[in-house]
C-alpha atoms as a PDB file:
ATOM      1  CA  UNK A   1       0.000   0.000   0.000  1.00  0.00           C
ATOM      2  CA  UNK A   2       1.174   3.661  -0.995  1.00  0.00           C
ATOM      3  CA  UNK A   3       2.170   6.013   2.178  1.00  0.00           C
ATOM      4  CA  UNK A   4       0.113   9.431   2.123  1.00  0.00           C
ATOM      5  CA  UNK A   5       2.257  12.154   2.063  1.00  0.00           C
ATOM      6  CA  UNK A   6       0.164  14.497   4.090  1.00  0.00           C
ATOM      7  CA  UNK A   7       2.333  17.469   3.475  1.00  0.00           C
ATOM      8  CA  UNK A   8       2.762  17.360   0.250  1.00  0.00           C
ATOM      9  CA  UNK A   9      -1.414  17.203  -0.485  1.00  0.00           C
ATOM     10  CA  UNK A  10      -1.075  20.069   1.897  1.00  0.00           C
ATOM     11  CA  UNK A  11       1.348  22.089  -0.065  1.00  0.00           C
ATOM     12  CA  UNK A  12      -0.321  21.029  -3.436  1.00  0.00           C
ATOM     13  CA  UNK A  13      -3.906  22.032  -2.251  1.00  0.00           C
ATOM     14  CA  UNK A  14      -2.459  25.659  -1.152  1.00  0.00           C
ATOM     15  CA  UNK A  15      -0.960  26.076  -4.196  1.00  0.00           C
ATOM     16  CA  UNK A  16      -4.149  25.556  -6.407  1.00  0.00           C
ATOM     17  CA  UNK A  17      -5.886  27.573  -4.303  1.00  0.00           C
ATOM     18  CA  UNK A  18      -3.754  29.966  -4.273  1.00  0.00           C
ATOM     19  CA  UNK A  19      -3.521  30.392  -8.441  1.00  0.00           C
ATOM     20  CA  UNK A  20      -7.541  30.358  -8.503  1.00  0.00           C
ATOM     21  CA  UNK A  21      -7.619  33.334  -6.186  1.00  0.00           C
ATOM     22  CA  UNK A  22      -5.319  34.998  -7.895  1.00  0.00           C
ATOM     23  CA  UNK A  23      -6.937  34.567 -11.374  1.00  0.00           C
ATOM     24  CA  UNK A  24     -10.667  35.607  -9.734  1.00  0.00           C
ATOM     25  CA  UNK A  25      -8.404  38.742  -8.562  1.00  0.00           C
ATOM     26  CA  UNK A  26      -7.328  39.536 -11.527  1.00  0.00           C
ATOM     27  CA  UNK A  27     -10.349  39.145 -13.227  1.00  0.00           C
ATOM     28  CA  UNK A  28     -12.413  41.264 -10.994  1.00  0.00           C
ATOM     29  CA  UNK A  29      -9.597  44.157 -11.360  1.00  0.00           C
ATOM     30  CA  UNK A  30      -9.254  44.102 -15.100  1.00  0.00           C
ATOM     31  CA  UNK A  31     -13.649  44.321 -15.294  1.00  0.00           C
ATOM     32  CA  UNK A  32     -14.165  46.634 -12.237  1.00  0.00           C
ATOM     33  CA  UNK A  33     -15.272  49.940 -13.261  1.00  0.00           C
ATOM     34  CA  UNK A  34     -13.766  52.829 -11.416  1.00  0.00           C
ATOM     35  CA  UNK A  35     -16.421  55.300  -9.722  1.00  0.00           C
ATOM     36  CA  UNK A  36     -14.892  58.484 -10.661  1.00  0.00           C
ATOM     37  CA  UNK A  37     -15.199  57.093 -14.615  1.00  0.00           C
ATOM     38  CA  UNK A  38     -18.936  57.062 -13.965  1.00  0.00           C
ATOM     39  CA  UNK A  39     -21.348  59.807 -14.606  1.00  0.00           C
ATOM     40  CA  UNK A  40     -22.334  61.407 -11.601  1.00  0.00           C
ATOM     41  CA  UNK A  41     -26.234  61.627 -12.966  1.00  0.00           C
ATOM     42  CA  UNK A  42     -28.029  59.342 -15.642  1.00  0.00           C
ATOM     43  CA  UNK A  43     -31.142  60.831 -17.725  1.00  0.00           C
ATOM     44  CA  UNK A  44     -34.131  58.597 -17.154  1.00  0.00           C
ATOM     45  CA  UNK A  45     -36.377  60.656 -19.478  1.00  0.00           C
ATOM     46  CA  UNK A  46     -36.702  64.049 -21.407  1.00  0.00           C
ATOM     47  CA  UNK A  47     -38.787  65.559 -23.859  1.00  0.00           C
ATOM     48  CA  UNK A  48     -41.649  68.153 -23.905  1.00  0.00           C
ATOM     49  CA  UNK A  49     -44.639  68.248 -22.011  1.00  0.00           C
ATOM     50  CA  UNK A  50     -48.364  69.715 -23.889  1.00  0.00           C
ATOM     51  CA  UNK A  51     -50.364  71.202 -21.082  1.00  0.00           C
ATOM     52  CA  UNK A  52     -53.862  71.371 -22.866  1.00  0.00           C
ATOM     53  CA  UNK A  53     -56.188  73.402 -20.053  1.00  0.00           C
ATOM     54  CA  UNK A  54     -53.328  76.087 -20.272  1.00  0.00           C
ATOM     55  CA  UNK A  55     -51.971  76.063 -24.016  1.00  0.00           C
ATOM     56  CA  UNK A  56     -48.483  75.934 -22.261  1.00  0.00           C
ATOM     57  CA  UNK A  57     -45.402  73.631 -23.756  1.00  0.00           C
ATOM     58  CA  UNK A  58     -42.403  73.019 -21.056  1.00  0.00           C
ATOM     59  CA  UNK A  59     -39.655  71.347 -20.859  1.00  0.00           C
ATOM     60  CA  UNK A  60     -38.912  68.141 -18.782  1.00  0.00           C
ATOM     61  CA  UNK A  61     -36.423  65.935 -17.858  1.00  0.00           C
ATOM     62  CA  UNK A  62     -35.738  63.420 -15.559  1.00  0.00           C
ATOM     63  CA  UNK A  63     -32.539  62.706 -13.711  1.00  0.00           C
ATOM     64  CA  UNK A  64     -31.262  60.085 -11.148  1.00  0.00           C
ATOM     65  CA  UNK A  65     -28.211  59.971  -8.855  1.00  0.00           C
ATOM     66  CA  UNK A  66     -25.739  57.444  -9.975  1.00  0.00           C
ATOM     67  CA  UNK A  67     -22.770  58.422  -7.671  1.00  0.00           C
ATOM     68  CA  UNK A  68     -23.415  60.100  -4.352  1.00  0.00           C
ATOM     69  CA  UNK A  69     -24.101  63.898  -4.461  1.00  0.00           C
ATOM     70  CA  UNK A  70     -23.027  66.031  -1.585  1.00  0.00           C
ATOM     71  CA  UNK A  71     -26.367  68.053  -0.002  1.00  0.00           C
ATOM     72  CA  UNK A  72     -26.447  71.347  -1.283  1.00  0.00           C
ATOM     73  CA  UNK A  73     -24.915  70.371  -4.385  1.00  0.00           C
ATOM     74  CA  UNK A  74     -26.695  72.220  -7.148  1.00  0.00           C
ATOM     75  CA  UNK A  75     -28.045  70.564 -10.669  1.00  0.00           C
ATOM     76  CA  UNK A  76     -28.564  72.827 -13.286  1.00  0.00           C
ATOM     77  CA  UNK A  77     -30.440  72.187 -16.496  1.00  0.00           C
ATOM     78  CA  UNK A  78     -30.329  74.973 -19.493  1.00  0.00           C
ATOM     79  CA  UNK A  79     -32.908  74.404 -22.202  1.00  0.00           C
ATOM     80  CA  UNK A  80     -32.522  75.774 -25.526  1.00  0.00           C
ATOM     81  CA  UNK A  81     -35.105  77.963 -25.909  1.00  0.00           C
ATOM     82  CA  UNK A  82     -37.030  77.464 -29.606  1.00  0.00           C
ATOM     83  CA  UNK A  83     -37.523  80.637 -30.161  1.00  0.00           C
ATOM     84  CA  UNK A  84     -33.850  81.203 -30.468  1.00  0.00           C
ATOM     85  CA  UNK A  85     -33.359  83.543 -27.618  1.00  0.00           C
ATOM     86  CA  UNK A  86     -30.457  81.651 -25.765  1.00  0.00           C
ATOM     87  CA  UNK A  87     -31.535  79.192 -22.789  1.00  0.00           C
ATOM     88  CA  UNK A  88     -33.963  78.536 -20.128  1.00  0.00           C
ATOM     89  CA  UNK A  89     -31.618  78.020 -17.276  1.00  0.00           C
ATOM     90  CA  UNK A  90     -33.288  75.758 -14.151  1.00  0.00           C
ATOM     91  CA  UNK A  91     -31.656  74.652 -11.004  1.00  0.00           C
ATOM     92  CA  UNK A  92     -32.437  71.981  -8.504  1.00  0.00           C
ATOM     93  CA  UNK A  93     -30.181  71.712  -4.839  1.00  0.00           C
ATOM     94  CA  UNK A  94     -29.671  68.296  -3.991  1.00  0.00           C
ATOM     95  CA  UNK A  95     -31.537  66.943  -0.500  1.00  0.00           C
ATOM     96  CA  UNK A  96     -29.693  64.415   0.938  1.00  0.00           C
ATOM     97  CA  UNK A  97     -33.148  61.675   1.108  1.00  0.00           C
ATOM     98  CA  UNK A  98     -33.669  62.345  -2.661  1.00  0.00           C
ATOM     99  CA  UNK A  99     -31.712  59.974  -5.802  1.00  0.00           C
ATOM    100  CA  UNK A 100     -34.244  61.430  -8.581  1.00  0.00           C
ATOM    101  CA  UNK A 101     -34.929  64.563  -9.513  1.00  0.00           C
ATOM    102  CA  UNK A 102     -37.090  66.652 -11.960  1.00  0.00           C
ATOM    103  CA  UNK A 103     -36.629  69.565 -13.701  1.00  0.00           C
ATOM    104  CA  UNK A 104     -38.805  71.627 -15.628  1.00  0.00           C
ATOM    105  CA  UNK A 105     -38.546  75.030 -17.386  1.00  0.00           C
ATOM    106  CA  UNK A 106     -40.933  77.700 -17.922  1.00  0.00           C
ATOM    107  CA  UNK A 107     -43.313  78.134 -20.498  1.00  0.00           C
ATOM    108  CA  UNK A 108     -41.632  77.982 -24.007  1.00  0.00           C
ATOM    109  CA  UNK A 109     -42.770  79.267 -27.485  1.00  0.00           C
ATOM    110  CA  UNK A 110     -41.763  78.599 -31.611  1.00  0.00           C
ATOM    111  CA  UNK A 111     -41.584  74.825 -30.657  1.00  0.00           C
ATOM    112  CA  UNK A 112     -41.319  72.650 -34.327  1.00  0.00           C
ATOM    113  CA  UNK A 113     -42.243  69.180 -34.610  1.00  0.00           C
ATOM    114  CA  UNK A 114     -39.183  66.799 -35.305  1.00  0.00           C
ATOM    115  CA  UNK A 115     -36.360  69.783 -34.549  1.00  0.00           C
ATOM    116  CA  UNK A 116     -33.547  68.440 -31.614  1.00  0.00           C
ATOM    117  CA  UNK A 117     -33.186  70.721 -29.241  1.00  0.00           C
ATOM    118  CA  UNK A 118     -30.346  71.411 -27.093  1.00  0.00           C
ATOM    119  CA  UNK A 119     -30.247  70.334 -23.116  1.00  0.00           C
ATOM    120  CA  UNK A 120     -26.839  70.669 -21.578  1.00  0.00           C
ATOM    121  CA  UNK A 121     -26.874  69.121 -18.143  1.00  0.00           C
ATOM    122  CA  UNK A 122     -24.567  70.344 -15.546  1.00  0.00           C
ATOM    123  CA  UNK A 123     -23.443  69.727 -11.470  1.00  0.00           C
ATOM    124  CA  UNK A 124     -22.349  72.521  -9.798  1.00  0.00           C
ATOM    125  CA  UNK A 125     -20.772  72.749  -5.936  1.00  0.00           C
ATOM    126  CA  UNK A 126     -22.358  74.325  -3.172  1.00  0.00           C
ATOM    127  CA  UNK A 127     -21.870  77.516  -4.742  1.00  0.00           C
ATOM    128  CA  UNK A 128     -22.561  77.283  -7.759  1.00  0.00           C
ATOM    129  CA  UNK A 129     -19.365  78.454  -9.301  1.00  0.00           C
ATOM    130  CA  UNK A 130     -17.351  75.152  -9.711  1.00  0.00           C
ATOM    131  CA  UNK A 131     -18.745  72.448 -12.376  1.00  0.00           C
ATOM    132  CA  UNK A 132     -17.616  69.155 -11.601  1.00  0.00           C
ATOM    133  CA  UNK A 133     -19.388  67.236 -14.311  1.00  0.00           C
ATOM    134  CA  UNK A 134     -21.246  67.999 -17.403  1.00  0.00           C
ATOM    135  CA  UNK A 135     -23.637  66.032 -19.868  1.00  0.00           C
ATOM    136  CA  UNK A 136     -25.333  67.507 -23.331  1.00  0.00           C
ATOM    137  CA  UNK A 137     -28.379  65.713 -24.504  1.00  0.00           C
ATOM    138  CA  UNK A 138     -30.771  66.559 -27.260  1.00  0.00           C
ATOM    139  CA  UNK A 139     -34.863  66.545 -27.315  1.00  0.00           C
ATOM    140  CA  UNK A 140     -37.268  66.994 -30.175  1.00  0.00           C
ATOM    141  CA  UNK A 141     -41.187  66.917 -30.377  1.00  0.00           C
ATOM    142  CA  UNK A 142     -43.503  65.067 -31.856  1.00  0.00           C
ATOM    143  CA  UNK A 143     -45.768  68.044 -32.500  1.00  0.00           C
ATOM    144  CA  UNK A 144     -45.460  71.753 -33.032  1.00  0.00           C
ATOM    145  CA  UNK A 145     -46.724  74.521 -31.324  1.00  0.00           C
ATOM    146  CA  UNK A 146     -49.397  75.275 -34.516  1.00  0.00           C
ATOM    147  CA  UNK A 147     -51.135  71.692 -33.583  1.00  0.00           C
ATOM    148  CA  UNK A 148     -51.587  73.708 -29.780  1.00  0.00           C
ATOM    149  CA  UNK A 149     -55.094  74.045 -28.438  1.00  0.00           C
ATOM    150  CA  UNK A 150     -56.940  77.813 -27.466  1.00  0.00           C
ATOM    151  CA  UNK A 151     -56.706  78.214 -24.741  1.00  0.00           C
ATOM    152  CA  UNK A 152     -60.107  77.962 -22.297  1.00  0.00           C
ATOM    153  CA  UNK A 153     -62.278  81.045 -21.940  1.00  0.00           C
ATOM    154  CA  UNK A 154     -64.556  79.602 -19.093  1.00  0.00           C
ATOM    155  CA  UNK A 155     -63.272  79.210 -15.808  1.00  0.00           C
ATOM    156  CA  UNK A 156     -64.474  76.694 -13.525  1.00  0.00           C
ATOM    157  CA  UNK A 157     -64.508  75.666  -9.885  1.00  0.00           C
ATOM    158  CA  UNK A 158     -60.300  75.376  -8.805  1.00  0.00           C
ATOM    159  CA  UNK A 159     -58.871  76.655 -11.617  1.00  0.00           C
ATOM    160  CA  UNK A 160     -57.303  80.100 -12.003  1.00  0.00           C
ATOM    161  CA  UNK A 161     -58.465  82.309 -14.948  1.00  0.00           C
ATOM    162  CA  UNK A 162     -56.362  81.705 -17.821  1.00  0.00           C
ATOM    163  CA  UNK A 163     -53.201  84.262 -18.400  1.00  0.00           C
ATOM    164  CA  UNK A 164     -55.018  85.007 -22.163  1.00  0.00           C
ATOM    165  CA  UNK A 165     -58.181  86.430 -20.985  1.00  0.00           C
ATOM    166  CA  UNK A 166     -57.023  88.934 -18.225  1.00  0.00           C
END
């Protein structure tokens, strides 16, 4: 009968173990991604929003934290404006419970069906002078502003007068 070298098993098993850890390792470090190579925001959704009971067309987009975002950060949005008349800028502080955000711009006019439209996304530091990341995405319409409703000329009970007849 063969004598069982103990040792040697020993030896052998650490070894093999050894060279599969080290090939997981290596693995892992070659398809890690590196967190200051992600974006610090993602876009979950943008485009432009038809508000029929007040003729109105805004801007909206959708944003979620990907990497943490200090509180009091500030995310700023600047939407071209259609009309050609520069940007619509919009800012949004980051709250320290929230991971998505919304922003929205003000009532825009000259809006084209099937024309991209600029949206340059942008993180600012706590004061708003520093940008530490930036993004540019583009949104277009499926309708125009000619296809827009009149706006309502009766008023009823909870909703303000519309800004046309006053």
């Amino acid at each position: 009968m063969a004598e069982f070298d103990e040792a040697a098993l020993t030896w052998r098993l650490f070894l093999v173990t050894s060279g599969i850890c080290l090939v997981l390792f290596a693995i892992g470090w070659v398809t890690c991604e590196r967190a200051e190579e992600k974006p610090l925001l993602a876009v979950l959704g943008g485009g432009f929003t038809i508000d029929h009971n007040s003729s109105e067309i805004h801007y909206d987009l959708a944003v979620r934290e990907i990497r943490h975002l200090r509180h009091g950060m500030i995310i700023e949005a600047d939407f071209e404006d259609p009309a050609g008349n520069g940007y619509y800028v919009v800012r949004e502080r980051v709250q320290r419970w929230r991971k998505r955000y919304s922003l929205r711009s003000p009532p825009v006019c000259g809006v084209r069906a099937r024309k991209r439209y600029l949206v340059m996304l942008r993180v600012l530091n706590d004061q708003g002078e520093e940008e530490l990341w930036s993004d540019i995405i583009y949104v277009s319409s499926h309708l125009g502003e000619d296809v827009m409703p009149e706006p309502p000329l009766t008023t009823w009970p909870g909703r303000d007068l519309s800004p046309h007849t006053r």
